[in-house]
N, C-alpha and C. Protein backbone atom coordinates (compact mmCIF):
# COMPACT_ATOMS: atom_id res chain seq x y z
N UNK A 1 -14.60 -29.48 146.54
CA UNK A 1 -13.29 -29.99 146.85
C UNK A 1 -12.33 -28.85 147.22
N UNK A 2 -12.42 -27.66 146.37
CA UNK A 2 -11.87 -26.69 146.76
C UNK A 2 -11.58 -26.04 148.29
N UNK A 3 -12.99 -25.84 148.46
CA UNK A 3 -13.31 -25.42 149.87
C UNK A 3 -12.81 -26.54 150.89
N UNK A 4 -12.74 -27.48 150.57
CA UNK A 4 -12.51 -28.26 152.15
C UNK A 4 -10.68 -28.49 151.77
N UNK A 5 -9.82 -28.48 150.69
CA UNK A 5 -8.39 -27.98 150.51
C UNK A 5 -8.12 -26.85 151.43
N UNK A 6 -9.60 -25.56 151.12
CA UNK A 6 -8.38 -24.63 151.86
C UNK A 6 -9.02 -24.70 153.16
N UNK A 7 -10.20 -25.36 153.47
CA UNK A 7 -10.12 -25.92 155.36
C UNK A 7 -9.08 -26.13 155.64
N UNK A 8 -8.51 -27.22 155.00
CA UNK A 8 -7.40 -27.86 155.25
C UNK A 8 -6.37 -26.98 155.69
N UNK A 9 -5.99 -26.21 154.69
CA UNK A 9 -5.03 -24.88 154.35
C UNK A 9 -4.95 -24.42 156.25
N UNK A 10 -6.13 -23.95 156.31
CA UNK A 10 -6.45 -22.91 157.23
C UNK A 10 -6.16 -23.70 158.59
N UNK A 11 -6.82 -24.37 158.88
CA UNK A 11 -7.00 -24.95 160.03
C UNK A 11 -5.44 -26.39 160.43
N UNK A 12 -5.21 -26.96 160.11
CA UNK A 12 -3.72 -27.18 160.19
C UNK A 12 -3.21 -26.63 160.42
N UNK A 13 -2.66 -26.05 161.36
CA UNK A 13 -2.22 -25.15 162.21
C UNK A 13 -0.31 -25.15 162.13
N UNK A 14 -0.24 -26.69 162.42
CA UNK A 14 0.95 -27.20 162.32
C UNK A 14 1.61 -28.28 161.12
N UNK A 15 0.95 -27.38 160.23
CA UNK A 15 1.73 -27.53 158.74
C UNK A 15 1.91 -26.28 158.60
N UNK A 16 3.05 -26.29 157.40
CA UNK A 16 2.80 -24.88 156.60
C UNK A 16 2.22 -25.49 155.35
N UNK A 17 1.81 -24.96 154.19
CA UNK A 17 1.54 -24.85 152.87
C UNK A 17 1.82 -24.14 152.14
N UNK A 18 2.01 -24.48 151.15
CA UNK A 18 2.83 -23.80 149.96
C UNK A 18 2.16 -24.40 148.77
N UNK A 19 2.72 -22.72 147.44
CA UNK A 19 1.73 -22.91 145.91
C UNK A 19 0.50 -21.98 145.90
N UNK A 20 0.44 -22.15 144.34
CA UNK A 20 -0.69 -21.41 143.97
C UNK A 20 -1.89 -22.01 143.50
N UNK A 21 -1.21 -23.62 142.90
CA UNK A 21 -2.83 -24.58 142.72
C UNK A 21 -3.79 -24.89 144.01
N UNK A 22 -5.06 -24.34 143.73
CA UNK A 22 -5.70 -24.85 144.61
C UNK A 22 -5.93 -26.36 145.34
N UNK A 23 -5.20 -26.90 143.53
CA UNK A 23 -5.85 -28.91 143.88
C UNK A 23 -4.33 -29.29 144.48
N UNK A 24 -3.52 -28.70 144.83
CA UNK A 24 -2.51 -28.86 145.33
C UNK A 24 -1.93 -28.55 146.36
N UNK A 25 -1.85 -29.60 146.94
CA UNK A 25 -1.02 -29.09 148.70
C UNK A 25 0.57 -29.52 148.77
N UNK A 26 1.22 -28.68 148.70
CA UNK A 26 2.55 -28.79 149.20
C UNK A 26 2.57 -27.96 150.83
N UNK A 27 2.78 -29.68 151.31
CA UNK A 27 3.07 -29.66 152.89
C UNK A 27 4.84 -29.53 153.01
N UNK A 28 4.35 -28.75 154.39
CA UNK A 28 5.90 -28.99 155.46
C UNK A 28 5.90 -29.02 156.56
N UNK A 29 6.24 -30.12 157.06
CA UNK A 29 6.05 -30.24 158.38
C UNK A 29 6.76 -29.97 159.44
N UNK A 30 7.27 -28.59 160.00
CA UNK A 30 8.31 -28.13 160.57
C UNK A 30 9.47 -29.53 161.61
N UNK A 31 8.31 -30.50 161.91
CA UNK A 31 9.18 -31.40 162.92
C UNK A 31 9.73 -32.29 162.17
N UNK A 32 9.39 -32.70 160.85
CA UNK A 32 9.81 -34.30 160.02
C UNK A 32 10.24 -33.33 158.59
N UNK A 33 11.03 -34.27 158.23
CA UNK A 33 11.24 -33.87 157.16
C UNK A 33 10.21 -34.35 155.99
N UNK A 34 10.58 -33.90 154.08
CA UNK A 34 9.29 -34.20 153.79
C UNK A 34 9.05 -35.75 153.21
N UNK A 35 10.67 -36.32 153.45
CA UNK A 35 10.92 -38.27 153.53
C UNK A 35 9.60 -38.57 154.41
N UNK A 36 9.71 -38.24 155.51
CA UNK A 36 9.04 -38.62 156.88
C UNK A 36 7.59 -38.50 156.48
N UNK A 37 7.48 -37.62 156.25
CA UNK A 37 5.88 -37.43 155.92
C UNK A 37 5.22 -38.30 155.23
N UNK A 38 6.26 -38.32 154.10
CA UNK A 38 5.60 -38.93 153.08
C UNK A 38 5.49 -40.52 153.49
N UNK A 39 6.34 -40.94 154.28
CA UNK A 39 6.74 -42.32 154.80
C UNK A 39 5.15 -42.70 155.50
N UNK A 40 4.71 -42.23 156.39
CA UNK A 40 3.90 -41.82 157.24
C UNK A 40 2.87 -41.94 156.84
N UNK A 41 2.40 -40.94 155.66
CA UNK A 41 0.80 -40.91 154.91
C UNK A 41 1.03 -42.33 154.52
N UNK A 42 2.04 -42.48 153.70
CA UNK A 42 1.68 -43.93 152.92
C UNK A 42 1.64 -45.17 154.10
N UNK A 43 2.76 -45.20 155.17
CA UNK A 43 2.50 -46.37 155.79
C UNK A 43 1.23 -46.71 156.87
N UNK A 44 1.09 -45.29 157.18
CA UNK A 44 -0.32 -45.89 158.57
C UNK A 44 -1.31 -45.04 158.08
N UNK A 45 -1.24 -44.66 156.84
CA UNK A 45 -2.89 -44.50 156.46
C UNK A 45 -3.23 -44.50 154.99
N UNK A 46 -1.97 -44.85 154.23
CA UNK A 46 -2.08 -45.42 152.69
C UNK A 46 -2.69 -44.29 152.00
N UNK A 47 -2.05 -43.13 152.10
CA UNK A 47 -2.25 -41.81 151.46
C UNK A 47 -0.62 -41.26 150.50
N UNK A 48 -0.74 -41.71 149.32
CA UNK A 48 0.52 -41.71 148.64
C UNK A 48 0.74 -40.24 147.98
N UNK A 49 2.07 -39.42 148.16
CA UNK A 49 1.92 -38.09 147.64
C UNK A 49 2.57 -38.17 145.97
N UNK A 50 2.44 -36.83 145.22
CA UNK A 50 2.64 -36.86 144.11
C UNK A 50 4.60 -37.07 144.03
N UNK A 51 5.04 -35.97 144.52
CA UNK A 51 6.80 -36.26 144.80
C UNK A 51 7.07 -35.77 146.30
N UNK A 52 8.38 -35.74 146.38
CA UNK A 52 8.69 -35.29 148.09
C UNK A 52 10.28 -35.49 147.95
N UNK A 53 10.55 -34.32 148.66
CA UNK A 53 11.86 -34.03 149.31
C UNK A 53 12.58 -33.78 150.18
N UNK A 54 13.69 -33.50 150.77
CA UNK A 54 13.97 -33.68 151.86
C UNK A 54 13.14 -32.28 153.00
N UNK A 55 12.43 -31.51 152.52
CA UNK A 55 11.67 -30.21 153.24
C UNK A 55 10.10 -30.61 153.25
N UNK A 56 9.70 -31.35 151.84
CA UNK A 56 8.30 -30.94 151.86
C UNK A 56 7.64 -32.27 151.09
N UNK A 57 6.02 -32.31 151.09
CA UNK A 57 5.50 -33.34 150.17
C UNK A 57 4.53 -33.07 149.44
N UNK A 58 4.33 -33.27 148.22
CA UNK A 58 3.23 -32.54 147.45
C UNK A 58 2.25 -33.77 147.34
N UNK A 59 1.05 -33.43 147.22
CA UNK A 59 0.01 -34.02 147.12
C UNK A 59 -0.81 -33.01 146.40
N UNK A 60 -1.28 -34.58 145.66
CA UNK A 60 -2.29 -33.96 144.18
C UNK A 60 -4.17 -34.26 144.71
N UNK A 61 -5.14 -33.29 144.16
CA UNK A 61 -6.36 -33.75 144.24
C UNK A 61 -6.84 -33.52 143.03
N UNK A 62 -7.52 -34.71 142.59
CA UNK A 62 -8.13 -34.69 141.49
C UNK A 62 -9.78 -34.94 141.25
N UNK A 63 -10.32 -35.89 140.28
CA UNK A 63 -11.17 -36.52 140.24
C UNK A 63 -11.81 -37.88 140.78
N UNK A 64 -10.85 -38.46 141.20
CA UNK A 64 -10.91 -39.10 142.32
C UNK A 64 -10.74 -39.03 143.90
N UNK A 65 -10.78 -37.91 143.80
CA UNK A 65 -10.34 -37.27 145.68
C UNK A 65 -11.58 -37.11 145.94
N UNK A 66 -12.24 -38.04 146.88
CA UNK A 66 -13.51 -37.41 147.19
C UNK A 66 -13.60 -36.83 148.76
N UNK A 67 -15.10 -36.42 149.31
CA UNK A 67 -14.62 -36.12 150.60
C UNK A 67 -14.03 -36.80 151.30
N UNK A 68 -14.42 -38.26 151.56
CA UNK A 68 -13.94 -39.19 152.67
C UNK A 68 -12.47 -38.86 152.63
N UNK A 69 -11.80 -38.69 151.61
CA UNK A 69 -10.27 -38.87 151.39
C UNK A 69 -10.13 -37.53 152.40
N UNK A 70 -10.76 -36.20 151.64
CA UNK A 70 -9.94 -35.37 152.50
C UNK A 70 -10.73 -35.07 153.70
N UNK A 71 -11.41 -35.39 154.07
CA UNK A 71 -11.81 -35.79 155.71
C UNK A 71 -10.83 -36.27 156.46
N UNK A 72 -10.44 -37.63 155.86
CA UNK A 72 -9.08 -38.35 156.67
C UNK A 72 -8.09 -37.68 156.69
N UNK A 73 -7.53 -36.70 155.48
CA UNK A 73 -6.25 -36.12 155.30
C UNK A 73 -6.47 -34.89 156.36
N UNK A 74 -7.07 -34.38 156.29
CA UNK A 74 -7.61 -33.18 157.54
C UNK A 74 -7.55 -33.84 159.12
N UNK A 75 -7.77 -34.87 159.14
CA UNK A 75 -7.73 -35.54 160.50
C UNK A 75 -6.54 -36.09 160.96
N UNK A 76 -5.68 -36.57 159.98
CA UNK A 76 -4.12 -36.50 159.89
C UNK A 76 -3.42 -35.67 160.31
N UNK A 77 -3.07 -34.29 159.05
CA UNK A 77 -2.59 -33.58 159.61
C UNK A 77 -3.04 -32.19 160.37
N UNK A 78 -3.88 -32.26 161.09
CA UNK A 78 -4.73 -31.62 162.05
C UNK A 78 -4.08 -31.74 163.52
N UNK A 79 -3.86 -33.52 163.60
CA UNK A 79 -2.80 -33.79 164.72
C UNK A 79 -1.35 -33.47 164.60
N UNK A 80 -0.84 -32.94 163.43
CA UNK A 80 0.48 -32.82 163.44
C UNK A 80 1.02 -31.69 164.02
């Protein structure tokens, strides 16, 4: 799970990331704020983050994050 977080990390080009937990992604999405984002994961692909503010959105991975999840989340914001 680790390794495909910091795929994620890496290759998203057009996010930034932020933090030191690995199981943790705090996104920012230079064009939306982090309302928007969060609006977004949850409405057209039902990906709910842990909190979010007006800059950024944190999202948690746990024991239930399996690949499929972050396959999709990589394919998300990959296009952003």
């Amino acid at each position: 799970m680790i390794y495909k977080l910091d795929t994620i990390r890496r290759r998203c080009t057009g996010c930034e990331f932020y933090g030191d937990d690995p199981l943790k992604l705090l996104v920012k999405v230079p064009s939306l704020t982090g309302y928007q984002l969060s609006e977004m994961l949850y409405e057209d692909f039902g990906i709910e983050d842990e909190i979010t503010n007006s800059k950024s959105t944190m999202l948690l991975c746990g024991i239930g994050t399996d690949n499929k999840k972050l396959d999709k989340l990589y394919n998300i914001l990959s296009k952003l």
